[in-house]
Protein backbone atom coordinates (compact mmCIF):
# COMPACT_ATOMS: atom_id res chain seq x y z
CA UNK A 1 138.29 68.62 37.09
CA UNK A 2 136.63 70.98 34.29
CA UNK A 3 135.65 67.95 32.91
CA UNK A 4 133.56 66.83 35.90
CA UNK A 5 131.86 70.28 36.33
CA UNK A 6 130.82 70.21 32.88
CA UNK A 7 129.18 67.00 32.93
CA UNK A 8 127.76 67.81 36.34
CA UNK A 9 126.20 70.91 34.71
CA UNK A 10 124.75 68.75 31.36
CA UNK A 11 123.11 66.54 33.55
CA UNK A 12 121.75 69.18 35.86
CA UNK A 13 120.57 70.96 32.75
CA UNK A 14 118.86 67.57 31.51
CA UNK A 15 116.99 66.59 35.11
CA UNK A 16 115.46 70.14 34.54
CA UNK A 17 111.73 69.73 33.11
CA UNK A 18 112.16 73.85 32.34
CA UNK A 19 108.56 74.79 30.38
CA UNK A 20 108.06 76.88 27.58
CA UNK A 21 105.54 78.59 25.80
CA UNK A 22 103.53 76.36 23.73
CA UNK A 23 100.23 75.63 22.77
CA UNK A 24 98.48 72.43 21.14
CA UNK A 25 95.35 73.34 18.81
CA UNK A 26 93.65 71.15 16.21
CA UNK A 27 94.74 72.52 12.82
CA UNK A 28 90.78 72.69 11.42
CA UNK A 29 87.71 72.57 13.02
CA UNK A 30 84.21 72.64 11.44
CA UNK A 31 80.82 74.69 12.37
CA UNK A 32 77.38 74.75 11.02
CA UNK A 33 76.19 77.92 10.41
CA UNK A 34 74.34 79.16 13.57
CA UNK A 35 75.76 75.98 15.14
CA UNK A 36 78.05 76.42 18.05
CA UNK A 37 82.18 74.84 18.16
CA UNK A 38 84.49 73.72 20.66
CA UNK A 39 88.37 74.27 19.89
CA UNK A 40 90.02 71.93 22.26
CA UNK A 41 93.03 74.06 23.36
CA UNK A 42 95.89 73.71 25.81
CA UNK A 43 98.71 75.78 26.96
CA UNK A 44 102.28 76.14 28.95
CA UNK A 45 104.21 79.57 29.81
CA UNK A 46 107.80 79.80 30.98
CA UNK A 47 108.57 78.61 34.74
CA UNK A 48 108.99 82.66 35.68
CA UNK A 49 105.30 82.95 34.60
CA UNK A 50 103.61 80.23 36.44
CA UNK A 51 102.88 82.43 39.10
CA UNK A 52 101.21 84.99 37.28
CA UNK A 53 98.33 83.01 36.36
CA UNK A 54 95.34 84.26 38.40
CA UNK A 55 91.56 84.30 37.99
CA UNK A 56 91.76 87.84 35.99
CA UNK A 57 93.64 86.27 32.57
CA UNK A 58 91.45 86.52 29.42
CA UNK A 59 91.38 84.18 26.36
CA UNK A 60 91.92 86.33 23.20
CA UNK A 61 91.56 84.79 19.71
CA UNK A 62 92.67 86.29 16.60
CA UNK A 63 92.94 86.14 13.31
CA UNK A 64 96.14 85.28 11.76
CA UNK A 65 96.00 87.76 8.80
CA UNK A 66 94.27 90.57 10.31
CA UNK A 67 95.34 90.61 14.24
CA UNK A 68 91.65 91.46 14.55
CA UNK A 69 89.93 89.82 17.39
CA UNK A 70 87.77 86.79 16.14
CA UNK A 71 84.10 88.02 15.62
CA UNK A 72 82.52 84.72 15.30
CA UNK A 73 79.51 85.74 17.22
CA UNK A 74 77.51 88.34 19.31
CA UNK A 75 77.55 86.09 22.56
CA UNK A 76 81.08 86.20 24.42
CA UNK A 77 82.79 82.63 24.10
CA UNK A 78 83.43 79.97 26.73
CA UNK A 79 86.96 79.57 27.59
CA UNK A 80 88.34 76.84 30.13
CA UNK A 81 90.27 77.35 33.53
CA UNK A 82 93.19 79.36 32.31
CA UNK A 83 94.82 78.52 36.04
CA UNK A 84 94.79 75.39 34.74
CA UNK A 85 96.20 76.10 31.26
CA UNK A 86 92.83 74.99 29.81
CA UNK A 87 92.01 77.22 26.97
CA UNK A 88 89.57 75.42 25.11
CA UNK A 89 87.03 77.57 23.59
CA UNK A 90 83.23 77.46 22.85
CA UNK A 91 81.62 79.83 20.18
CA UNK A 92 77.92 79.52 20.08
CA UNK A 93 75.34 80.90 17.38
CA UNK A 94 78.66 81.00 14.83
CA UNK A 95 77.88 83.35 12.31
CA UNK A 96 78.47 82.80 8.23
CA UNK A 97 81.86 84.34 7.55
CA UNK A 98 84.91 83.32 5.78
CA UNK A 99 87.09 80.88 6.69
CA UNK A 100 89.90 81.96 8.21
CA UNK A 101 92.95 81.13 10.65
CA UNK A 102 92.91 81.67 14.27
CA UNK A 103 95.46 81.80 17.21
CA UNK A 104 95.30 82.65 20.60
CA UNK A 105 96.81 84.94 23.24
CA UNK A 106 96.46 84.88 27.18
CA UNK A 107 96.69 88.50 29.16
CA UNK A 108 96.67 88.46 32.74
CA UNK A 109 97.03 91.93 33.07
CA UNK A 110 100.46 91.53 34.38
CA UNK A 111 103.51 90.92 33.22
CA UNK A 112 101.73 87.41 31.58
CA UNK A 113 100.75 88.57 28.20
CA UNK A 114 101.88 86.27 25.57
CA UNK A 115 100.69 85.67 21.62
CA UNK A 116 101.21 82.21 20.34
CA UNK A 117 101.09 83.28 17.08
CA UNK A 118 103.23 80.53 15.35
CA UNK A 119 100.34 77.65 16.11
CA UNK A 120 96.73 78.55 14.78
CA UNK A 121 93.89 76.83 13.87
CA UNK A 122 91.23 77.33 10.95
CA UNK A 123 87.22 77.58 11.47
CA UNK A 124 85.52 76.55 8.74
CA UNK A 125 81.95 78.02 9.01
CA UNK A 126 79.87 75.88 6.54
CA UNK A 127 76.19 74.65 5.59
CA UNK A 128 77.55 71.79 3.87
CA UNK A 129 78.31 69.74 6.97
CA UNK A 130 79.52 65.97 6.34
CA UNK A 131 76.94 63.56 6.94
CA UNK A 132 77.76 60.21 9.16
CA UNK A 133 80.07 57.68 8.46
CA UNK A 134 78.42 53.97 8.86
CA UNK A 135 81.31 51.04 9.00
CA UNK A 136 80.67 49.25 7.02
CA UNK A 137 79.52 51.17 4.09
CA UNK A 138 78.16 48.02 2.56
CA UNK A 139 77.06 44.87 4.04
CA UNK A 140 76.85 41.21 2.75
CA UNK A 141 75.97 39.17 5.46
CA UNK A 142 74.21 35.48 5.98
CA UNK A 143 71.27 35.21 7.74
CA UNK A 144 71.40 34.19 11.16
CA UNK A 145 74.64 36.01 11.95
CA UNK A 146 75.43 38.81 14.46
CA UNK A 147 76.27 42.23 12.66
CA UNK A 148 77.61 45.16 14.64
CA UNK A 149 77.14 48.61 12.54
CA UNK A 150 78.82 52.14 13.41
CA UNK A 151 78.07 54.95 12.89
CA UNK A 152 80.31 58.05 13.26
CA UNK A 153 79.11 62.25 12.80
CA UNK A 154 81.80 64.77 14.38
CA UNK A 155 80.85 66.53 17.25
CA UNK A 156 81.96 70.27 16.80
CA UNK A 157 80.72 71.39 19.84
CA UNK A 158 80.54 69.91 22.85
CA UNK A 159 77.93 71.50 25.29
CA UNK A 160 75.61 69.82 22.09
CA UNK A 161 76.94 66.85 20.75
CA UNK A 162 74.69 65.39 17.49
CA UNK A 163 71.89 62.82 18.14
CA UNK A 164 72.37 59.61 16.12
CA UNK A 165 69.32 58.30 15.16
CA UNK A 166 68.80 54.70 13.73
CA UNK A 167 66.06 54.19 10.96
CA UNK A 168 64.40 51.41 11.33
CA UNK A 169 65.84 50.29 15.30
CA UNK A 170 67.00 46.70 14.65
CA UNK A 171 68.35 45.78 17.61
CA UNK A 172 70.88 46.91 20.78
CA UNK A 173 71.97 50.49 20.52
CA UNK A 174 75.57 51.78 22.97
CA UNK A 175 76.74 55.36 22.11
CA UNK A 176 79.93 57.15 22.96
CA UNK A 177 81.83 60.32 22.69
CA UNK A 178 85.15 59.55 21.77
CA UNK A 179 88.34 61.93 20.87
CA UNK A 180 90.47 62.10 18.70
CA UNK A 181 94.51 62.53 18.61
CA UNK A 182 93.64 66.26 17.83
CA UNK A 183 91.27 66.47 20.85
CA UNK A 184 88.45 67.11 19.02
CA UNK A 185 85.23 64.87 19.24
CA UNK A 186 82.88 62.59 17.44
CA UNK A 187 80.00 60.64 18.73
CA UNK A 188 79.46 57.23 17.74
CA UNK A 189 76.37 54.71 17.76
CA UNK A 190 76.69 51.11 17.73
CA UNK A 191 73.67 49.38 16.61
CA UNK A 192 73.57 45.26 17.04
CA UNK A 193 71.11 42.78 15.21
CA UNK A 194 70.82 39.58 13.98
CA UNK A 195 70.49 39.28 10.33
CA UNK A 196 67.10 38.04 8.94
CA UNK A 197 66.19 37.74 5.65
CA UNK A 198 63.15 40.46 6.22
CA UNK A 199 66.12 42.92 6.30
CA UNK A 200 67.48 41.74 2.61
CA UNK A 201 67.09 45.49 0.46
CA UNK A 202 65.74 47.25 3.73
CA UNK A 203 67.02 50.82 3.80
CA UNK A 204 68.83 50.82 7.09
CA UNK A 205 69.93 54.47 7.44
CA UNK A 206 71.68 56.79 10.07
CA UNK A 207 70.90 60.57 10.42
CA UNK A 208 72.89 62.83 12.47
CA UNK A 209 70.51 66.02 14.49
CA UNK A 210 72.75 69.25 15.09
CA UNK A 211 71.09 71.78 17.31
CA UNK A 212 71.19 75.18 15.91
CA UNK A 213 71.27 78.19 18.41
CA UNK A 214 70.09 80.93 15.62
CA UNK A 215 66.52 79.85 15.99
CA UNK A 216 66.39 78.20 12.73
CA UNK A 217 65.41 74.36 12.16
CA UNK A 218 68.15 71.61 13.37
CA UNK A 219 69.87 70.27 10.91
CA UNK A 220 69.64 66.60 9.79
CA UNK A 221 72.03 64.57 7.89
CA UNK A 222 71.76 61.39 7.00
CA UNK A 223 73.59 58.19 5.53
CA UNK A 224 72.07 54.98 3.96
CA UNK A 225 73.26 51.51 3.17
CA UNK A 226 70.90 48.62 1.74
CA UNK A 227 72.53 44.91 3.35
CA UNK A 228 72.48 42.25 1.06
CA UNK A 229 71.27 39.27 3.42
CA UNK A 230 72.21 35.83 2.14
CA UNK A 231 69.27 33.27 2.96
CA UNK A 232 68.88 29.56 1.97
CA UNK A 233 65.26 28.87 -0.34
CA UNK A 234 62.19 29.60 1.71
CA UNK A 235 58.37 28.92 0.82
CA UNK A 236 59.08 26.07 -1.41
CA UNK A 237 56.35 25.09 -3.50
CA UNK A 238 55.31 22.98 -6.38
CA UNK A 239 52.64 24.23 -9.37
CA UNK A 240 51.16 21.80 -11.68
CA UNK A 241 49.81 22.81 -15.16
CA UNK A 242 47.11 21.38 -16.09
CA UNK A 243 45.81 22.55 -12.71
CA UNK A 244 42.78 20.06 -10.95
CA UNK A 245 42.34 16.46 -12.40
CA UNK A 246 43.75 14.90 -15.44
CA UNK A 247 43.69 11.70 -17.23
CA UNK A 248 45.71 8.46 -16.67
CA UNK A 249 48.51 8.83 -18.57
CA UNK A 250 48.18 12.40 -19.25
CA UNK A 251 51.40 14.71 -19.71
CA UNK A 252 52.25 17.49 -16.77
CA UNK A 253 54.34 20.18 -16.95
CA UNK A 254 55.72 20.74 -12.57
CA UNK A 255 57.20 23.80 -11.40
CA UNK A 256 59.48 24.18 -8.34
CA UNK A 257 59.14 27.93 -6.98
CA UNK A 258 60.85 29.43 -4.10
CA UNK A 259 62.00 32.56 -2.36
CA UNK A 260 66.05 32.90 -1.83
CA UNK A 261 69.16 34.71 -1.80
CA UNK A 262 70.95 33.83 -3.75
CA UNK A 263 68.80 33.22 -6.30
CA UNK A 264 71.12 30.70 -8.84
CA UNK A 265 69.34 27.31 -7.40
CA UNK A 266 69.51 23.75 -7.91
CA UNK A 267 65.99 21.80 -8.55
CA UNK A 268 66.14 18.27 -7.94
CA UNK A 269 62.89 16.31 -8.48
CA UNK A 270 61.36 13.00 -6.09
CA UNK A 271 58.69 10.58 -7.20
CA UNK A 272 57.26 9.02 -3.26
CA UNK A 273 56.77 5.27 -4.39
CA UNK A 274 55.13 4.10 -0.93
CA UNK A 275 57.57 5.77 1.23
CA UNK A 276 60.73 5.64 -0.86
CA UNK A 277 61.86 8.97 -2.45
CA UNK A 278 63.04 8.26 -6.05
CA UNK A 279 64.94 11.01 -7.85
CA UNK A 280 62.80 11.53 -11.45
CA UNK A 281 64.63 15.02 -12.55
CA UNK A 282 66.47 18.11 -12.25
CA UNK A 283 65.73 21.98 -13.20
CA UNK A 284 63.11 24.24 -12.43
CA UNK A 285 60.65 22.80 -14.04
CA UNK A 286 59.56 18.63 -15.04
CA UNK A 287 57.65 17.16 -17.83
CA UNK A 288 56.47 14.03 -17.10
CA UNK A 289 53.80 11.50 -17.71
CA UNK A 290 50.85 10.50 -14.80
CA UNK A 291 49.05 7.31 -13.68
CA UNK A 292 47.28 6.30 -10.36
CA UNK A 293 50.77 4.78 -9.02
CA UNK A 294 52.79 7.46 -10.26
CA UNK A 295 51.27 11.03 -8.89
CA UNK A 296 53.13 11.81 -5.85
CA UNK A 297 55.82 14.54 -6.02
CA UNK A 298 58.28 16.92 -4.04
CA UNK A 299 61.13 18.77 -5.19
CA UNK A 300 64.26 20.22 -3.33
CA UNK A 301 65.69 23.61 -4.14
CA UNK A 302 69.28 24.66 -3.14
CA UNK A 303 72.09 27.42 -3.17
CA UNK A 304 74.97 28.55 -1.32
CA UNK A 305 73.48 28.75 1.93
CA UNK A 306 71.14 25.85 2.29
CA UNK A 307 68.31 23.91 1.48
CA UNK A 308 64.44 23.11 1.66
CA UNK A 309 62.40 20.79 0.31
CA UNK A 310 58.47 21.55 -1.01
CA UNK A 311 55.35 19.17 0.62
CA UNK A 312 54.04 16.32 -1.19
CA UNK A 313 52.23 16.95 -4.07
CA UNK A 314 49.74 14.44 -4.79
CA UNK A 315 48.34 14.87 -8.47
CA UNK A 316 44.69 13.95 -9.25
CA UNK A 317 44.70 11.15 -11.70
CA UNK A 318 41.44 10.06 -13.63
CA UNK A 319 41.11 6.34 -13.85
CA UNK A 320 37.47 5.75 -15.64
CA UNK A 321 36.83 9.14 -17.15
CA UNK A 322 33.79 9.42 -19.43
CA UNK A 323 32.78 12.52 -21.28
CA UNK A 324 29.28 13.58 -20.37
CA UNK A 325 26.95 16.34 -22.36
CA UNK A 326 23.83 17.36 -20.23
CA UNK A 327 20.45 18.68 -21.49
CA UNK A 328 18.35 20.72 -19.46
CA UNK A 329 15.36 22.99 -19.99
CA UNK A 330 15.40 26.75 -18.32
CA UNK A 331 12.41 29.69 -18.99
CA UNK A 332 11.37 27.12 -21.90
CA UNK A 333 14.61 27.03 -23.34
CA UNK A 334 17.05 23.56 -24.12
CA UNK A 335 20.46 23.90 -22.16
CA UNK A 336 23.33 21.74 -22.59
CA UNK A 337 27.09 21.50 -21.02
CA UNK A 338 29.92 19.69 -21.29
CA UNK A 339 31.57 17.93 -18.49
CA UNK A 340 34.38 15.02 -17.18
CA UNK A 341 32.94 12.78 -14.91
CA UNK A 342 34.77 9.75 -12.82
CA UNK A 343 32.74 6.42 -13.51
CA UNK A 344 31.74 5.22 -10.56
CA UNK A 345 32.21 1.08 -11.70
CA UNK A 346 30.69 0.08 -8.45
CA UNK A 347 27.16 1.71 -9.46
CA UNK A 348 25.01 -0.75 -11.18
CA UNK A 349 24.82 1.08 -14.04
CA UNK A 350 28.01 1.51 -15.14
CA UNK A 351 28.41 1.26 -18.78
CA UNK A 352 28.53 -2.33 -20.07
CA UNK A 353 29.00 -2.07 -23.96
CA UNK A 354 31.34 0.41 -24.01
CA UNK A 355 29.19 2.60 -26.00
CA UNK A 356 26.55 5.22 -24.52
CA UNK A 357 24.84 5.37 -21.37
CA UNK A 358 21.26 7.54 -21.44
CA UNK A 359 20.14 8.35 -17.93
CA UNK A 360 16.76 10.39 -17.36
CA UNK A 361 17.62 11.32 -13.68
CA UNK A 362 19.40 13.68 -11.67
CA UNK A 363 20.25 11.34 -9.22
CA UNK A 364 21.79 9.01 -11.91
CA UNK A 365 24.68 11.87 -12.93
CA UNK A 366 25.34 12.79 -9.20
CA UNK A 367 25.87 8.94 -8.69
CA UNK A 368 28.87 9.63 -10.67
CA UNK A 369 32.15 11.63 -9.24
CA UNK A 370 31.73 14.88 -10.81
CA UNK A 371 35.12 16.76 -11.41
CA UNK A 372 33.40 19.44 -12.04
CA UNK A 373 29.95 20.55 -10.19
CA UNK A 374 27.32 20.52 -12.97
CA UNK A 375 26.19 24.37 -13.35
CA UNK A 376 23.27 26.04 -14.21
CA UNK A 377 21.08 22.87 -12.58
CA UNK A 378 18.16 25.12 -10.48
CA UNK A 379 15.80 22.02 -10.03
CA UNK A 380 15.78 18.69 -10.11
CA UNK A 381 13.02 18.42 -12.59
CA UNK A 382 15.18 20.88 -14.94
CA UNK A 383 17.04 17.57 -16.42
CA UNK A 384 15.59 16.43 -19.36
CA UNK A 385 18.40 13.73 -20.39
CA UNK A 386 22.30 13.26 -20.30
CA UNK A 387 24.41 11.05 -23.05
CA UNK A 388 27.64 9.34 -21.18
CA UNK A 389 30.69 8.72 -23.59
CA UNK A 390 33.79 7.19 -22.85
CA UNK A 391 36.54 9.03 -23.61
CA UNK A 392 39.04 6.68 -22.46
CA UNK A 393 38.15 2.47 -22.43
CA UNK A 394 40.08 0.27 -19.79
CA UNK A 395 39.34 -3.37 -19.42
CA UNK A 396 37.21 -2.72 -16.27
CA UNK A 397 35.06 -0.05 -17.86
CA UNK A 398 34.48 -2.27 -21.67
């Protein structure tokens, strides 16, 4: 029967949700100097005590060494509804001062008073507050592909959380308060963009605006990362050296340039023979020899991430090229020049011997393709003679 009873009385005792006095506090908080803080804060008294909670209980913080009251500021803190056992605590205009540990005791002016002196938590009054977090800290992304990134500052005091301010806006911004398992707070900023490769080395940064209530200048912190966007070649081009016209059979050096990340590439050169692409070469740059059927080319650079080939490059060849050496008179004086001209075999005084060709007229040079303009020429009466060489001989020009 004692038995019974006993058991009876362990389970009664278990069924009973009886309350004590505890507390639950963050164990630090930060503040900027002339800043303001929050300390989230929560309470529970004995059963008995319950109903002495009442609209007249005060919020008393203290340090843990001293037993002083907290002098944190001149302006009287902002306490919760202690009916409620809500005792979290705003302190605006924080002053500079040590850092120190804090706990807190409820009076209700009746037979509540109670000091819960074994929990505290430390206010760290700083000028060196931590700047944002961004997630991720660094960034290697391909372009064309969504990227999400975060960034984080605490919020120490919530009447005046931080502003988060992207620099440049890419895209999409969502922001949030969020808590943490201590109850305190940190804002958050979510910015979403696509990646292009005009954001490869861009300084995307993330600075974090804390209102000060001493009158002095909000403070500004601020976190950087530089994304490294992967991007198959752009702007693919072709340079030929000798630039302008050269002669049949003439050696040219072609260069493949492009724009891309990465930047290792493969070259691969392409003769056009009337519509069919013939692969001549590979590397970044081809030597190669030039004649009126062989002076089309493209080439194709290529990394990681793609592809992209250059536009035709058609290549000036010189068929019939003589070498001509003008005369003129100008202000009484003899002039002469040196230029390439393409014989024009269908004029009727193309070059029959093979050796030189005198002409006494303008009109007789211009009836020849010029490769370059003849300079210098003011009038047509200027041109006292011009010797034609050949510089090259091909069965149609002997």
């Amino acid at each position: 029967m004692n038995c019974k009873v006993s058991m009876l009385n362990l389970l009664l005792f278990l069924s009973c949700k009886c309350n004590v006095f505890q507390i639950n506090l963050p164990k630090i908080v930060q503040v900027m100097t002339g800043s303001c803080v929050t300390i989230p804060c929560s309470f529970d008294v004995e059963d008995q005590y319950e109903q002495n909670l009442n609209n007249q209980c005060t919020a008393i913080w203290r340090s843990t060494t001293t037993g002083d009251v907290a002098q944190l500021t001149d302006r009287n803190p902002q306490t919760g509804d202690l009916t409620m056992k809500n005792c979290t605590t705003t302190f605006s205009n924080v002053k500079t001062g040590p850092t120190r540990n804090y706990y807190f005791r409820i009076d209700c002016g009746n037979p509540l008073k109670w000091s819960y002196s074994s929990t505290y938590v430390k206010i760290e009054v700083t000028d060196n507050f931590p700047s944002p977090t961004l997630t991720p800290s660094t960034l290697k992304i391909k372009e064309g592909e969504s990227v999400s990134l975060t960034c984080s500052a605490p919020a120490p005091c919530l009447p005046h959380p931080p502003t988060l301010i992207w620099t440049p806006k890419l895209g999409d911004i969502q922001e949030t308060l969020q808590e943490k398992l201590d109850k305190t707070k940190f804002k958050t900023s979510v910015m979403n963009f696509t990646a292009s490769l005009l954001y490869n080395k861009l300084n995307i940064s993330c600075t974090a605006v804390y209102k000060k209530q001493d009158g002095g200048s909000d403070a500004a912190l601020t976190t950087s990362l530089i994304p490294d966007v992967l991007y198959s070649p752009k702007n693919v081009t072709v340079s030929v050296s000798p630039s302008g016209s050269v002669l049949e059979n003439s050696n040219v050096t072609l260069t493949c340039n492009s724009d891309a990340n990465p930047a290792e590439q493969n070259y691969t050169w392409y003769r056009a023979d009337g519509g069919q692409e013939t692969v001549i070469g590979t590397g970044n740059t081809l030597n190669t020899t030039v004649s009126t059927d062989r002076d089309i080319f493209f080439c194709k650079a290529q990394n990681d991430v793609g592809e992209q080939h250059s536009n035709i490059t058609h290549i000036d060849v010189l068929e019939d090229v003589v070498y001509a050496r003008l005369k003129w008179r100008e202000n009484n004086k003899v002039k002469e020049e040196d230029i390439y001209v393409n014989f024009d075999l269908s004029n009727e005084k193309k070059c029959e011997n093979g050796g030189e060709h005198s002409v006494s007229k303008k009109e007789e040079i211009e009836s020849m393709r010029a490769e370059d303009k003849i300079k210098n020429i003011r009038k047509e009466s200027a041109v006292v003679y011009a010797q034609v060489k050949f510089q090259t001989k091909t069965p149609e020009s002997q």
